[in-house]
PDB file of N, CA and C in Angstrom:
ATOM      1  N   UNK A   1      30.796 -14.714  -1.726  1.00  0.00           N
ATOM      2  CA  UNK A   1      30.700 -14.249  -0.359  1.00  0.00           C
ATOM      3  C   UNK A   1      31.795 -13.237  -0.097  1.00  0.00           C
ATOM      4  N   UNK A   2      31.304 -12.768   0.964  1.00  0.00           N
ATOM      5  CA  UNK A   2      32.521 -11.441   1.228  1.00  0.00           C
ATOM      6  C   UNK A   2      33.255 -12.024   2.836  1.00  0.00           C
ATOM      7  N   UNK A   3      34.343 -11.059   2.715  1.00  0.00           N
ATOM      8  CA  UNK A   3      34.909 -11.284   4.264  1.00  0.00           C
ATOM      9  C   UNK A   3      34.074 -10.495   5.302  1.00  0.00           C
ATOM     10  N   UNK A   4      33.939 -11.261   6.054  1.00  0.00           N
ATOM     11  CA  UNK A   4      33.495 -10.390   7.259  1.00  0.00           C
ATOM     12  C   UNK A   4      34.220  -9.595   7.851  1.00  0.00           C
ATOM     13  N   UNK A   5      33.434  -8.444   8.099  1.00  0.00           N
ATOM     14  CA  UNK A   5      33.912  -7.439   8.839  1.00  0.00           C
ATOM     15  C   UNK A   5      33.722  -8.135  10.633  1.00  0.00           C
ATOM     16  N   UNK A   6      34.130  -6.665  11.221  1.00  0.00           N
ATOM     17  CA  UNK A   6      34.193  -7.150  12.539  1.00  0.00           C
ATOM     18  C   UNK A   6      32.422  -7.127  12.504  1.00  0.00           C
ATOM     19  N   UNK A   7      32.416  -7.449  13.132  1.00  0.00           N
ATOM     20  CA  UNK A   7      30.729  -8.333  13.574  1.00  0.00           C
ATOM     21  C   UNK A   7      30.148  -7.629  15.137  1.00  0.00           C
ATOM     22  N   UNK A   8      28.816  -6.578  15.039  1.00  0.00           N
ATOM     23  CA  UNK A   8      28.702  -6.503  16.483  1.00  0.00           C
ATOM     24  C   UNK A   8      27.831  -7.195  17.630  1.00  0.00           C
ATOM     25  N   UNK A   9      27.902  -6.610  18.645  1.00  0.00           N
ATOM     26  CA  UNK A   9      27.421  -7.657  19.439  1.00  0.00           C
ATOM     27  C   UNK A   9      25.962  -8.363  19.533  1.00  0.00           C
ATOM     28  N   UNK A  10      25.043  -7.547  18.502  1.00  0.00           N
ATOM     29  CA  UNK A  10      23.762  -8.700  18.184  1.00  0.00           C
ATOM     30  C   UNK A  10      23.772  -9.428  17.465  1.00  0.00           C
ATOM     31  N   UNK A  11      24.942  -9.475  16.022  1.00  0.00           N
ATOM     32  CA  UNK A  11      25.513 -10.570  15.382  1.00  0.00           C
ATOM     33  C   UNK A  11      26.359 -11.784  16.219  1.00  0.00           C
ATOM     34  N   UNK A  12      27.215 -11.058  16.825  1.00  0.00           N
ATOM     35  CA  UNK A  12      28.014 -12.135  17.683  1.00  0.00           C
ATOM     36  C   UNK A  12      26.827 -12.755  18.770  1.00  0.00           C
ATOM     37  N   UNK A  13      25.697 -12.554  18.938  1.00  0.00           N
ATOM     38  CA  UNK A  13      24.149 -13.078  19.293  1.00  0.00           C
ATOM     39  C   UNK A  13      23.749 -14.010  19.176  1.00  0.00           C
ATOM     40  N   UNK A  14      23.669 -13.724  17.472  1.00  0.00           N
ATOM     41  CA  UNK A  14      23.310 -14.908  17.090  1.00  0.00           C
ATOM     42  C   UNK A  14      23.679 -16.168  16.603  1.00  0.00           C
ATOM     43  N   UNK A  15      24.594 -15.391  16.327  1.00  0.00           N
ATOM     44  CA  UNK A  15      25.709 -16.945  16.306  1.00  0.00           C
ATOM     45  C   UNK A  15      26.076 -17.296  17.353  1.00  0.00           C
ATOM     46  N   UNK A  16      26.405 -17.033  18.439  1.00  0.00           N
ATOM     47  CA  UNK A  16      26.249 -17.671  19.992  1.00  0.00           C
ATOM     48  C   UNK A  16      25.006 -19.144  19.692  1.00  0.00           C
ATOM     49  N   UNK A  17      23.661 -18.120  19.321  1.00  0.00           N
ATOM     50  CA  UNK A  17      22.558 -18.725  20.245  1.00  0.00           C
ATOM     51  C   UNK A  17      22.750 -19.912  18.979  1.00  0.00           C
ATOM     52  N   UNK A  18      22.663 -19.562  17.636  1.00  0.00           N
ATOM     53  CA  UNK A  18      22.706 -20.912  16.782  1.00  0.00           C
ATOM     54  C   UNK A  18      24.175 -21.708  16.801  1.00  0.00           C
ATOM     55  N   UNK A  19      24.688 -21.292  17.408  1.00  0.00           N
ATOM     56  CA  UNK A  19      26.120 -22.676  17.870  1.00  0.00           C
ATOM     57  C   UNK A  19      25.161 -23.359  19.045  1.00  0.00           C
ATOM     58  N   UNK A  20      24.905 -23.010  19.809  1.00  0.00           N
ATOM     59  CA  UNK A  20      24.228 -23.560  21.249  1.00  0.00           C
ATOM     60  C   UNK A  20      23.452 -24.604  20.594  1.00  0.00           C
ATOM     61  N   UNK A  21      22.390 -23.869  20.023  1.00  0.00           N
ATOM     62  CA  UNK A  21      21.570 -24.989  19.548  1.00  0.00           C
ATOM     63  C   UNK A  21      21.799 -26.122  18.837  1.00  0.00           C
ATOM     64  N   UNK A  22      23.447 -26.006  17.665  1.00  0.00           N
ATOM     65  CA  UNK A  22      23.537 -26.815  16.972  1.00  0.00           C
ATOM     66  C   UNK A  22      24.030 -27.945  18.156  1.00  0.00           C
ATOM     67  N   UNK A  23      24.958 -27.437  18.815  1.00  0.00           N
ATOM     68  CA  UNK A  23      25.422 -28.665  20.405  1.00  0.00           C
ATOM     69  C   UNK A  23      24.620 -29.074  20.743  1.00  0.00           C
ATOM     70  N   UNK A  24      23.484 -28.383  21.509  1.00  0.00           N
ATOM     71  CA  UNK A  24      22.522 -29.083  21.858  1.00  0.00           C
ATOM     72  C   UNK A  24      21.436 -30.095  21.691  1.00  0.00           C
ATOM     73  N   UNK A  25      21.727 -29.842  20.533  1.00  0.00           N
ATOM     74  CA  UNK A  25      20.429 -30.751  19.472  1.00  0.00           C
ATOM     75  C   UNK A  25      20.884 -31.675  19.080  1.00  0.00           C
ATOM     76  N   UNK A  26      22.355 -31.534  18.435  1.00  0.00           N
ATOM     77  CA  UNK A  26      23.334 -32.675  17.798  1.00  0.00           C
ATOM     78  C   UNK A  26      23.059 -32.407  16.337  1.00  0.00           C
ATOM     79  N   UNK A  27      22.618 -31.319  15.751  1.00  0.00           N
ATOM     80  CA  UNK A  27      22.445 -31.319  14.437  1.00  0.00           C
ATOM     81  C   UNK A  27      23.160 -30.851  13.428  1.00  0.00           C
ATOM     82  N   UNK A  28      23.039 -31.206  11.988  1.00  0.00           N
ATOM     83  CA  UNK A  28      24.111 -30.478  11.309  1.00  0.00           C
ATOM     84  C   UNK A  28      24.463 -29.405  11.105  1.00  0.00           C
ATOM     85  N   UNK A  29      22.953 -28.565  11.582  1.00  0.00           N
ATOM     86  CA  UNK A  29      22.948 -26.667  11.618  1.00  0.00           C
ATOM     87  C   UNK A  29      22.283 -26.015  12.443  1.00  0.00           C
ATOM     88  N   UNK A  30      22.648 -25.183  12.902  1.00  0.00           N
ATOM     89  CA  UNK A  30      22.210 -24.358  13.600  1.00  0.00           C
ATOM     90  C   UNK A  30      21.722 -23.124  13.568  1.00  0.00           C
ATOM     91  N   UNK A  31      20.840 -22.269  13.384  1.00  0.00           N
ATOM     92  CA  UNK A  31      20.341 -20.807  12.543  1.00  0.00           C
ATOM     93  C   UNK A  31      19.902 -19.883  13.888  1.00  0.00           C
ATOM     94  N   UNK A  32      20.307 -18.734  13.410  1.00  0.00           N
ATOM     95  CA  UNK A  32      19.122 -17.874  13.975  1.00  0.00           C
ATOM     96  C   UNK A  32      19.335 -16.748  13.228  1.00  0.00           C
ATOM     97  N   UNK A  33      17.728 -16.009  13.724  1.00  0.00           N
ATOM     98  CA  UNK A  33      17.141 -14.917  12.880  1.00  0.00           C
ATOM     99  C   UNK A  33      17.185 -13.877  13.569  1.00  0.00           C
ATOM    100  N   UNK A  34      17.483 -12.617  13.368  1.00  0.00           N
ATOM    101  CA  UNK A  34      16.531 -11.426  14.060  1.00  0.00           C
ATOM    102  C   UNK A  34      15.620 -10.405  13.103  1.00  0.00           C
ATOM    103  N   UNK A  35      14.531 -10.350  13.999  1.00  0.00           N
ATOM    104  CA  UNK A  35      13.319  -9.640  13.254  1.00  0.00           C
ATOM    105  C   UNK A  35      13.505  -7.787  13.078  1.00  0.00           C
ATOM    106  N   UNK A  36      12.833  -7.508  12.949  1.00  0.00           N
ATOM    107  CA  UNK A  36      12.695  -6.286  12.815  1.00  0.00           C
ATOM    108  C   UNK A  36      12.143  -5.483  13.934  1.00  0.00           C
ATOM    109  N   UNK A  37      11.992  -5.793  14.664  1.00  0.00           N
ATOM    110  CA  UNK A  37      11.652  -5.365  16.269  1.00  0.00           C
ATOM    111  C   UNK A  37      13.291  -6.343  17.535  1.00  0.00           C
ATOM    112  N   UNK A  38      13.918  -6.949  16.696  1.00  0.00           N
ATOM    113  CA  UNK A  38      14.796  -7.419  17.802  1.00  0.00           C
ATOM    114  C   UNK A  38      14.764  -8.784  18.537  1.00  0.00           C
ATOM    115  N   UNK A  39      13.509  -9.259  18.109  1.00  0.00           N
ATOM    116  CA  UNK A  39      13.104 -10.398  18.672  1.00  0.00           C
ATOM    117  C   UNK A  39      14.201 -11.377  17.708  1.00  0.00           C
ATOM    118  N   UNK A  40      14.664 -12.528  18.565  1.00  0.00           N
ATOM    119  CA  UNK A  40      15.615 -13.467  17.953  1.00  0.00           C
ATOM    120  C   UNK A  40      14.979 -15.054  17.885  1.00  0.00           C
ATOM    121  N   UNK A  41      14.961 -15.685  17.157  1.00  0.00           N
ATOM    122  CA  UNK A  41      14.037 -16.996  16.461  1.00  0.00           C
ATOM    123  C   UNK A  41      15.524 -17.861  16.214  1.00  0.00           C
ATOM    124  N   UNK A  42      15.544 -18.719  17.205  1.00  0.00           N
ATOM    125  CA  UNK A  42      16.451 -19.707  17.032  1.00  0.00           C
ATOM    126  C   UNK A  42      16.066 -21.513  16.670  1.00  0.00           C
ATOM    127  N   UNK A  43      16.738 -21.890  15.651  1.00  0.00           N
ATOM    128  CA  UNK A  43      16.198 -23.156  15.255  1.00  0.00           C
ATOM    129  C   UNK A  43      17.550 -24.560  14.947  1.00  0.00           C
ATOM    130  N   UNK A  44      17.018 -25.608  14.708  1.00  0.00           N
ATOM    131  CA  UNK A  44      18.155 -27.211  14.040  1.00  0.00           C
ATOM    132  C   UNK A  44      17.536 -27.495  12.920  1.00  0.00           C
ATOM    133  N   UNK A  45      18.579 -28.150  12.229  1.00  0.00           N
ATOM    134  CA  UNK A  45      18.241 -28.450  11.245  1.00  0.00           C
ATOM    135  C   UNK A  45      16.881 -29.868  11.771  1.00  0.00           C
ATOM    136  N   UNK A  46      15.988 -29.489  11.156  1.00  0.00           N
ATOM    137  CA  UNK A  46      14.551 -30.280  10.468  1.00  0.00           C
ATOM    138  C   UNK A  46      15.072 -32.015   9.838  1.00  0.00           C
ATOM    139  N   UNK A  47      14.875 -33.155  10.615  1.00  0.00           N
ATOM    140  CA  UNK A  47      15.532 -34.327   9.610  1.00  0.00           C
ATOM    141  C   UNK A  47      14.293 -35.325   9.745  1.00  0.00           C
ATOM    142  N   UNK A  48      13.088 -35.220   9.407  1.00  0.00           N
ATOM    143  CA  UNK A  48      11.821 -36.082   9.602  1.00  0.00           C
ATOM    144  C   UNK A  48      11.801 -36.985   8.818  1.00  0.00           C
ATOM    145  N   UNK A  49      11.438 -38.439   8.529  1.00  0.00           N
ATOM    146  CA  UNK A  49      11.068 -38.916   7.268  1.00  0.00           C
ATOM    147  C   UNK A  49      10.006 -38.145   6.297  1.00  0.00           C
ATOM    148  N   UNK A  50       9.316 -37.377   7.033  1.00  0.00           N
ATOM    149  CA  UNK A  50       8.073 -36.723   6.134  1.00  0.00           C
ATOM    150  C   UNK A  50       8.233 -34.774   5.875  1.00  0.00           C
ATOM    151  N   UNK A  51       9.445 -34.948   6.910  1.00  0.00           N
ATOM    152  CA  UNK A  51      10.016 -33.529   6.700  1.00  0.00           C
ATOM    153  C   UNK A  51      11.210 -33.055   6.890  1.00  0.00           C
ATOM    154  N   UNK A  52      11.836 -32.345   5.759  1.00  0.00           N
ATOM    155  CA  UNK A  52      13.357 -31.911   5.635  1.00  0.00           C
ATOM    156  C   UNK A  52      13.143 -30.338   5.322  1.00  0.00           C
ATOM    157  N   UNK A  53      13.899 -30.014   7.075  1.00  0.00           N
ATOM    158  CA  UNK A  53      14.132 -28.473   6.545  1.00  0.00           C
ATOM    159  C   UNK A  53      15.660 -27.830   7.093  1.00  0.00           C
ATOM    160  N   UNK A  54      15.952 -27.035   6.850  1.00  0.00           N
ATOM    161  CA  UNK A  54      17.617 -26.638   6.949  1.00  0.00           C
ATOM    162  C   UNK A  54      17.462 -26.111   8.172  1.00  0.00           C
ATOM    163  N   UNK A  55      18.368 -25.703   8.995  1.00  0.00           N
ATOM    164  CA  UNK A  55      18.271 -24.963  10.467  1.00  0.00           C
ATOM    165  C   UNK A  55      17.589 -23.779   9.918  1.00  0.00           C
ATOM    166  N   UNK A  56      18.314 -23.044   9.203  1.00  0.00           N
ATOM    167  CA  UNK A  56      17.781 -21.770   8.332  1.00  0.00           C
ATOM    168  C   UNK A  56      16.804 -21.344   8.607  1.00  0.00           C
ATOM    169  N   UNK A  57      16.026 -22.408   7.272  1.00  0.00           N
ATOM    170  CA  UNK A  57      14.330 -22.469   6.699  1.00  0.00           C
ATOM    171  C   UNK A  57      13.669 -22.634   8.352  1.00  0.00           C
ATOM    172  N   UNK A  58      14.580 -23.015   9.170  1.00  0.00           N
ATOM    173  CA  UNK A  58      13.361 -23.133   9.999  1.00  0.00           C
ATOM    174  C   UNK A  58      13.062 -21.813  10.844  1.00  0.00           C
ATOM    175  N   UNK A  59      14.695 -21.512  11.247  1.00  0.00           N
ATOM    176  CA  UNK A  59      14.124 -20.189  12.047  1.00  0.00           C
ATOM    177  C   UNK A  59      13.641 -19.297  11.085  1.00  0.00           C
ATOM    178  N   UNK A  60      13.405 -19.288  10.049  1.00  0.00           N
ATOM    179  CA  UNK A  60      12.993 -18.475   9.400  1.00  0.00           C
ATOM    180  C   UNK A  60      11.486 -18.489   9.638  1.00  0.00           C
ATOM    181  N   UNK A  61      11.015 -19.689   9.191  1.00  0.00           N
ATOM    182  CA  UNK A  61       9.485 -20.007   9.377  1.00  0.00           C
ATOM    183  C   UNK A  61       8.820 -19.857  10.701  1.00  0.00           C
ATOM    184  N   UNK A  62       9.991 -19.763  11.998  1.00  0.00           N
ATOM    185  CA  UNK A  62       9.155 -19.651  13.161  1.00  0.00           C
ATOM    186  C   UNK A  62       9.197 -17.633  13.600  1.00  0.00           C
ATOM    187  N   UNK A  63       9.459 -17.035  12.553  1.00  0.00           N
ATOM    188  CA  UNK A  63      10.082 -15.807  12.455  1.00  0.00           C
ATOM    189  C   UNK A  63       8.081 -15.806  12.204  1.00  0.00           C
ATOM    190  N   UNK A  64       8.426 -15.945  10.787  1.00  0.00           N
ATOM    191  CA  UNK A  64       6.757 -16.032  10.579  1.00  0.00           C
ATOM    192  C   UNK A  64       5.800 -16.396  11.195  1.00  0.00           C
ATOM    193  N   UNK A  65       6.182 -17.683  11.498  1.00  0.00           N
ATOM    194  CA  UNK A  65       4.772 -17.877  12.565  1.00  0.00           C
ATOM    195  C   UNK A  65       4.831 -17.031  13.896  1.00  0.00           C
ATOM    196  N   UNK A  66       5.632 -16.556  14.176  1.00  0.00           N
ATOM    197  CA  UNK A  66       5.517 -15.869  15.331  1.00  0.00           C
ATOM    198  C   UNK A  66       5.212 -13.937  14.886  1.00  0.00           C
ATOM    199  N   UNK A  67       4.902 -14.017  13.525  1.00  0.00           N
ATOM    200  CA  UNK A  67       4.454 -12.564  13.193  1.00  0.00           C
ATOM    201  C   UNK A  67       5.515 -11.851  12.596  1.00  0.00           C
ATOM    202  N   UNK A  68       6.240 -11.973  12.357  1.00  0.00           N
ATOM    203  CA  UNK A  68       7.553 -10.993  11.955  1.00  0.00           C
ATOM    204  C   UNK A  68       7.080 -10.519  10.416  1.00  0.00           C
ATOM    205  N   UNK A  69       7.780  -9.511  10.206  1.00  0.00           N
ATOM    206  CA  UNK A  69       7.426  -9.425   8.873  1.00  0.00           C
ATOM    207  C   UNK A  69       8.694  -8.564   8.165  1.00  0.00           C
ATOM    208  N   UNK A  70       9.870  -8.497   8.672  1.00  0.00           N
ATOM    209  CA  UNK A  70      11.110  -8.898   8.523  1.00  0.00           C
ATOM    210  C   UNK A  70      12.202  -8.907   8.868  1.00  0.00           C
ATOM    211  N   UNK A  71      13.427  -9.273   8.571  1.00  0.00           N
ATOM    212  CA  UNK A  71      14.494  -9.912   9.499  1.00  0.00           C
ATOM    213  C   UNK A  71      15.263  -8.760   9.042  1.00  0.00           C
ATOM    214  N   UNK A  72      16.307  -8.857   9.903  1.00  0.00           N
ATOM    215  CA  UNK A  72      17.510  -7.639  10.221  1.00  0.00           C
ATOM    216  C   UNK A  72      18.740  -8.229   9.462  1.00  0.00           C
ATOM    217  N   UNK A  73      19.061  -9.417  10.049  1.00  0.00           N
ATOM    218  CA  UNK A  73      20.058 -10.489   9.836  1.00  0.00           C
ATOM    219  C   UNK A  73      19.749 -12.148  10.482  1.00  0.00           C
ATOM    220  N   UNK A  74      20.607 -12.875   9.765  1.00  0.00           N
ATOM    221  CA  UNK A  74      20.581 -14.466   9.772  1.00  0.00           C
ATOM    222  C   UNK A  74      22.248 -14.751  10.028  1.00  0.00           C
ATOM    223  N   UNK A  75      21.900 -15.706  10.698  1.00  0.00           N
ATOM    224  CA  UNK A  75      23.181 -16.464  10.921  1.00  0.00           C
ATOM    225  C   UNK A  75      23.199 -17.873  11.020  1.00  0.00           C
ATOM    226  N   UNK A  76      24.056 -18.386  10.108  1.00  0.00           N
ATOM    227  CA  UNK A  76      24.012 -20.362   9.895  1.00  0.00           C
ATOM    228  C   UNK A  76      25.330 -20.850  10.803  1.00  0.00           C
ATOM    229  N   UNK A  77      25.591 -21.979  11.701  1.00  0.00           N
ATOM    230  CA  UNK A  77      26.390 -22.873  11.800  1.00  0.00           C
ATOM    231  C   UNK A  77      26.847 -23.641  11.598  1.00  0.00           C
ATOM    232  N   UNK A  78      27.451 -23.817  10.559  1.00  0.00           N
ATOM    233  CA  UNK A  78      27.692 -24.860  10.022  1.00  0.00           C
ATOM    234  C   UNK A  78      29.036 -25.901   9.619  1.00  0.00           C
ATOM    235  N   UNK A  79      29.374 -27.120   8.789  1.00  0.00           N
ATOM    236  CA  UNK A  79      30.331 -27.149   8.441  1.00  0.00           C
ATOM    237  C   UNK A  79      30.865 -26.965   7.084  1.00  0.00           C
ATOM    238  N   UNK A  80      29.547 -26.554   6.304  1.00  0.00           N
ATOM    239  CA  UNK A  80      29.279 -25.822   4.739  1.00  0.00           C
ATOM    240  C   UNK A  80      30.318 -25.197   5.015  1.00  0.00           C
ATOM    241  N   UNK A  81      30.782 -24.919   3.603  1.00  0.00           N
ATOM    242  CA  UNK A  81      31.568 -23.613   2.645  1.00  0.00           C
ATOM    243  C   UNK A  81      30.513 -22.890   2.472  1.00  0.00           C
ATOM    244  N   UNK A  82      29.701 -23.114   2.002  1.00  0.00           N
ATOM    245  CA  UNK A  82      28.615 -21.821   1.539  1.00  0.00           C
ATOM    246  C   UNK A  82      26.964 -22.134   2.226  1.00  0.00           C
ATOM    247  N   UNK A  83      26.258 -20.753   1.895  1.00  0.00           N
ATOM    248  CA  UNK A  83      25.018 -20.497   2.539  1.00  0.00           C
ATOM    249  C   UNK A  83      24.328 -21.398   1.453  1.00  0.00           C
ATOM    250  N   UNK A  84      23.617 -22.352   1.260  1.00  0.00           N
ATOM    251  CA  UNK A  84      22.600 -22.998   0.560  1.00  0.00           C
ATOM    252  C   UNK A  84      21.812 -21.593   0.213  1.00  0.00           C
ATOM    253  N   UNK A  85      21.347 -22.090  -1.267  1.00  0.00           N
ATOM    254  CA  UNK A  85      20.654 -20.927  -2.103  1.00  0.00           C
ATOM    255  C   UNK A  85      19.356 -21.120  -1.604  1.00  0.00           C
ATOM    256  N   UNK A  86      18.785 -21.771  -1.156  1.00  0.00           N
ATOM    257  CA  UNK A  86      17.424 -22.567  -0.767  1.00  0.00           C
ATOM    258  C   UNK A  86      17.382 -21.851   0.758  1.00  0.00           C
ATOM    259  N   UNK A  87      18.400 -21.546   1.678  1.00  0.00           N
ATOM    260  CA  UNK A  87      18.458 -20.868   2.558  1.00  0.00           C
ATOM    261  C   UNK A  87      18.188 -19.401   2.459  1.00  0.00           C
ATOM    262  N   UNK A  88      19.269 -18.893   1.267  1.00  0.00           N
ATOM    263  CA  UNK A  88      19.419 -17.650   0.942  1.00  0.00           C
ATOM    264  C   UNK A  88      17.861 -16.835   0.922  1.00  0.00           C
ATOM    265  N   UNK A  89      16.921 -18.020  -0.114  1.00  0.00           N
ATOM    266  CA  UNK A  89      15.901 -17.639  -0.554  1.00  0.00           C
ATOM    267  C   UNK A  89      14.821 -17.143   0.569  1.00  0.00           C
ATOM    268  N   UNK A  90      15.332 -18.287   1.281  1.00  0.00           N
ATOM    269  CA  UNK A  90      14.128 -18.094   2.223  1.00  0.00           C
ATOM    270  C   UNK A  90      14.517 -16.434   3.340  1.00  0.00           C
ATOM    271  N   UNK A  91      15.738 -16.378   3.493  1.00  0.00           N
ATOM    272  CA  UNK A  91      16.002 -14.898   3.791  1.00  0.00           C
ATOM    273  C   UNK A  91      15.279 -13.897   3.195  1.00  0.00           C
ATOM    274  N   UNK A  92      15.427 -14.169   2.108  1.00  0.00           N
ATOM    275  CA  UNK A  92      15.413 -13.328   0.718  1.00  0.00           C
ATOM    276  C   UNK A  92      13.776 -13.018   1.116  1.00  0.00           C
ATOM    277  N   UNK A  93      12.965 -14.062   1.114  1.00  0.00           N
ATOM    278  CA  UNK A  93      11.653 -13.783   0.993  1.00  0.00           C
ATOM    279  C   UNK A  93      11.249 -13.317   2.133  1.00  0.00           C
ATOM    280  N   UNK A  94      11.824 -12.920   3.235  1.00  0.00           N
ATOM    281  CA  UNK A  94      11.262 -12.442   4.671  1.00  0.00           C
ATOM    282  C   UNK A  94      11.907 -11.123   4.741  1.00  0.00           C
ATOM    283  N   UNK A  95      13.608 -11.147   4.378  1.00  0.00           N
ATOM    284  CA  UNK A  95      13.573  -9.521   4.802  1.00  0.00           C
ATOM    285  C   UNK A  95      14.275  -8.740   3.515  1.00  0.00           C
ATOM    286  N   UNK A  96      14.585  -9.549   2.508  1.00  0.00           N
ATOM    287  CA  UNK A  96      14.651  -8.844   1.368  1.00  0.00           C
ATOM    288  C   UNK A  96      16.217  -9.159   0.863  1.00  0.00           C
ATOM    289  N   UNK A  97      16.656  -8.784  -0.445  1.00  0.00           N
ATOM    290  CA  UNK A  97      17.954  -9.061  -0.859  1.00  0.00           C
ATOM    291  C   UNK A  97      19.307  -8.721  -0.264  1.00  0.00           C
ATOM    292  N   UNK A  98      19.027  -7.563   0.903  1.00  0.00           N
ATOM    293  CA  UNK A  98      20.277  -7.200   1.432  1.00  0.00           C
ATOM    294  C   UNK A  98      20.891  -7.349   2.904  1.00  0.00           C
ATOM    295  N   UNK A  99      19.627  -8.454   3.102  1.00  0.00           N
ATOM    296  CA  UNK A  99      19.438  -8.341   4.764  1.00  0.00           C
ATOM    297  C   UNK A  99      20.912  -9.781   4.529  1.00  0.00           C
ATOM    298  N   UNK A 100      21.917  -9.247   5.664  1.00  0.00           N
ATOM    299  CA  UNK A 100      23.002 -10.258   5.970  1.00  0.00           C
ATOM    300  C   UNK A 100      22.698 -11.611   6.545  1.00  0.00           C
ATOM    301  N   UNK A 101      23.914 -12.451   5.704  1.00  0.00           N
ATOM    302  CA  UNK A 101      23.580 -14.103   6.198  1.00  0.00           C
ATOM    303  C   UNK A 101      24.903 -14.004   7.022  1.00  0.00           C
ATOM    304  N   UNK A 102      24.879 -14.469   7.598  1.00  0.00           N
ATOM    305  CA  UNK A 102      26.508 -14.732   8.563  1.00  0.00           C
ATOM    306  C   UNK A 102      26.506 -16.444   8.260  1.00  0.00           C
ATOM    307  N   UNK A 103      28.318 -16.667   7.964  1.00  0.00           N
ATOM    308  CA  UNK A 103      27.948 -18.291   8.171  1.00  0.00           C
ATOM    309  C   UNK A 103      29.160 -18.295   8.965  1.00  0.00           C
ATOM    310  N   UNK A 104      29.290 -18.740   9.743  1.00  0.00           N
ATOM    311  CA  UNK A 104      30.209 -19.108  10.903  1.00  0.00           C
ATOM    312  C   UNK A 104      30.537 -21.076  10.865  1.00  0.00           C
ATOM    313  N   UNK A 105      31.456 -21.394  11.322  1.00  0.00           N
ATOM    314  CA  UNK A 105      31.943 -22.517  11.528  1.00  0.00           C
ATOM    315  C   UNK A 105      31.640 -23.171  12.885  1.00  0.00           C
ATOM    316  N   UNK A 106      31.883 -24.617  13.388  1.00  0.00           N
ATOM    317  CA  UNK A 106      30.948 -25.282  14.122  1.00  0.00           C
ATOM    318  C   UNK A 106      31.576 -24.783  15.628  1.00  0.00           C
ATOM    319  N   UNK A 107      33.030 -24.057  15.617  1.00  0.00           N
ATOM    320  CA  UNK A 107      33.398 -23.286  16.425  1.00  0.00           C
ATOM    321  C   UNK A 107      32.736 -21.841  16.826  1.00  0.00           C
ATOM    322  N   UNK A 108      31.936 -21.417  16.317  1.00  0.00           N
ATOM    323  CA  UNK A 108      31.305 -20.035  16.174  1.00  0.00           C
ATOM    324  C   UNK A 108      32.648 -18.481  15.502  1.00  0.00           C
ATOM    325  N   UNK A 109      33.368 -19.028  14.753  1.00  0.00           N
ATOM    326  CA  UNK A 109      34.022 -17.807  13.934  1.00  0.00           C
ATOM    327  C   UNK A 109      33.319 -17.920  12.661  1.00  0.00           C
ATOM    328  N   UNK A 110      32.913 -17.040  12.206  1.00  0.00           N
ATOM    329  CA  UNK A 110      32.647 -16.138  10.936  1.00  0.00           C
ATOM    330  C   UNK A 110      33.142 -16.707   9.836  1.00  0.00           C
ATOM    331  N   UNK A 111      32.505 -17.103   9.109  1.00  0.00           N
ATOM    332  CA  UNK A 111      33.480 -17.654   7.599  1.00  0.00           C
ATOM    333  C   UNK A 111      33.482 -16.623   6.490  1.00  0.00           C
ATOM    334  N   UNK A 112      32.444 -15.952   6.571  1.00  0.00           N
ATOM    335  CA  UNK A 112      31.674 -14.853   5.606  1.00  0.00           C
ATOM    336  C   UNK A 112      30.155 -14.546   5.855  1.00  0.00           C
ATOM    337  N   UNK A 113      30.097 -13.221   5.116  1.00  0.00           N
ATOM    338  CA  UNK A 113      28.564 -12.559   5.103  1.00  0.00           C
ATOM    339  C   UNK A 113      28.165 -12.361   3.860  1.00  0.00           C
ATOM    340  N   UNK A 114      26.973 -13.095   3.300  1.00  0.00           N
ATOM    341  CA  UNK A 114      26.741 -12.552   2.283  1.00  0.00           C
ATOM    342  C   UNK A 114      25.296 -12.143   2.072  1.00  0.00           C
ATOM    343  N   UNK A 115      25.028 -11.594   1.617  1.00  0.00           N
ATOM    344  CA  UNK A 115      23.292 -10.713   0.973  1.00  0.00           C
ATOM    345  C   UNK A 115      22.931 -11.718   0.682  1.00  0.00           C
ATOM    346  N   UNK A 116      21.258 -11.983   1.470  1.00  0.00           N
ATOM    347  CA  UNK A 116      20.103 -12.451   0.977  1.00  0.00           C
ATOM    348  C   UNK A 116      20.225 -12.612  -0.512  1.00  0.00           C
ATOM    349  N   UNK A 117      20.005 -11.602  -1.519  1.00  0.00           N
ATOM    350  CA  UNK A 117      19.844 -11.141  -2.406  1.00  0.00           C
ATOM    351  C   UNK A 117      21.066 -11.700  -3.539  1.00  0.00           C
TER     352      UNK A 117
END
């Protein structure tokens, strides 16, 4: 992972909106996406007996279901050291290897950015 640079204000966005959600929900993560038109897809981590998905994977998937066809940047909340590769991927497969992950801490500062890819 790399250091983050200063971060602008549709990054500092989304990590707002996925800290909110992680409070709100009580979950271990918090994600959000932005598409390629601007639209922002905020999600919690997924903990079902019949279904497990990362905050990530999810805003990712509601990126999709809601039509997107690809993302700008991602941002995780978490208390991880690192972006899960299983996360990465799913970036990876919506807006491609270079589109930025932000992972921020359960405070909303920045830990690092690293490429989808």
């Amino acid at each position: 992972m790399s250091e983050t640079a200063a971060l602008g204000p549709e990054d500092q966005k989304i990590i707002t909106l996925a800290r909110s959600t992680r409070a709100r929900n009580g979950v271990l993560e918090g994600a959000a996406v932005r598409d390629e038109t601007g639209r922002t897809y905020v999600a919690g981590t997924v903990a079902l007996p019949s279904l497990q998905l990362s905050a990530l994977q999810t805003a990712v998937a509601m990126a999709v279901a809601s039509g997107a066809t690809s993302l700008e940047a991602a941002a995780v909340v978490s208390e991880a050291s690192a972006v899960a590769e299983a996360d990465l991927a799913a970036v990876r497969d919506l807006g491609g290897p270079q589109t930025p992950v932000i992972l921020a801490g359960p405070d909303g500062t920045p830990r690092a950015t690293v490429a989808a890819g």
